[in-house]
Protein backbone atom coordinates (compact mmCIF):
# COMPACT_ATOMS: atom_id res chain seq x y z
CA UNK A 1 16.88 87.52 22.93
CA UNK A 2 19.91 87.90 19.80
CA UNK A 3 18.61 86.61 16.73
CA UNK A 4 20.80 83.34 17.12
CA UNK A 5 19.00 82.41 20.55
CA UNK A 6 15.79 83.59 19.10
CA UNK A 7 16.87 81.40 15.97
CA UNK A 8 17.85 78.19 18.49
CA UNK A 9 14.18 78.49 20.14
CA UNK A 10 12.43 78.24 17.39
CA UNK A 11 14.65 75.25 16.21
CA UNK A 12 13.78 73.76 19.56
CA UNK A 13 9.84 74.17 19.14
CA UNK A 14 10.08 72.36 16.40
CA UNK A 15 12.31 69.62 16.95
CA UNK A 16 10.44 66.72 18.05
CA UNK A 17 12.73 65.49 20.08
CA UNK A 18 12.80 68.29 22.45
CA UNK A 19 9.82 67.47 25.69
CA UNK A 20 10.88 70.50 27.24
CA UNK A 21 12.46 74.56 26.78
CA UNK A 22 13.37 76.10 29.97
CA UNK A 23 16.02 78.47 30.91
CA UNK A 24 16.09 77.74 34.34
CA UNK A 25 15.58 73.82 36.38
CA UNK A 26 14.41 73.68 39.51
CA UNK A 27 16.37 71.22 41.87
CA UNK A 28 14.94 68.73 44.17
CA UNK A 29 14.99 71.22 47.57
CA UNK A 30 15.53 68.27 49.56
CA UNK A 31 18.59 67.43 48.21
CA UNK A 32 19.72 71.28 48.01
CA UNK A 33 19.11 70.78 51.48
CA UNK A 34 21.09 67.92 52.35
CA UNK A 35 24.29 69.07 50.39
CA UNK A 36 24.12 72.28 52.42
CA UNK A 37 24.24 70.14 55.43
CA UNK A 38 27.16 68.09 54.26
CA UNK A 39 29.03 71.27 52.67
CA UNK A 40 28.51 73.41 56.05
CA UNK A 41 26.95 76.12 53.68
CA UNK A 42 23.58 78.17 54.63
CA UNK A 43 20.94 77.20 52.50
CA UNK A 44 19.11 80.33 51.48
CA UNK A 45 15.91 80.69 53.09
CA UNK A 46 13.16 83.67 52.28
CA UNK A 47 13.17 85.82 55.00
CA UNK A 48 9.38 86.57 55.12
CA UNK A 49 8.43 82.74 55.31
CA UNK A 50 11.13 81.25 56.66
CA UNK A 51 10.90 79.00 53.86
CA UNK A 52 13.87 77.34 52.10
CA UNK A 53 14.42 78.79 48.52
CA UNK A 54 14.38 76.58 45.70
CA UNK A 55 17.49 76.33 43.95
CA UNK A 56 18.00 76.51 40.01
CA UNK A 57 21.52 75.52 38.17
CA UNK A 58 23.70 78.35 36.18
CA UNK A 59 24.65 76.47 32.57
């Protein structure tokens, strides 16, 4: 991390307003799913398991 982000987490521990510090959200697969369906867009699957992959939003 650069010292500012490094700074920002540490403000964020200690607010105590913050419930939760994550860099990455996972999103509801089922709705992943559905817009997929709608959009006419492959949703990524693992190849191994055949198993849909969840997705996470870019901010």
């Amino acid at each position: 991390m650069s010292n500012l982000e490094r700074s920002y987490f540490y403000y964020l521990e200690w607010a105590t307003n913050v419930i939760d510090i994550r860099e990455q959200f996972p999103l509801e697969r089922q709705e992943t799913l559905e817009i997929s369906t709608e959009l006419n867009i492959p949703h990524p699957i693992d190849e191994d398991t055949k198993t849909p992959i969840v997705l996470t939003p870019i901010f």
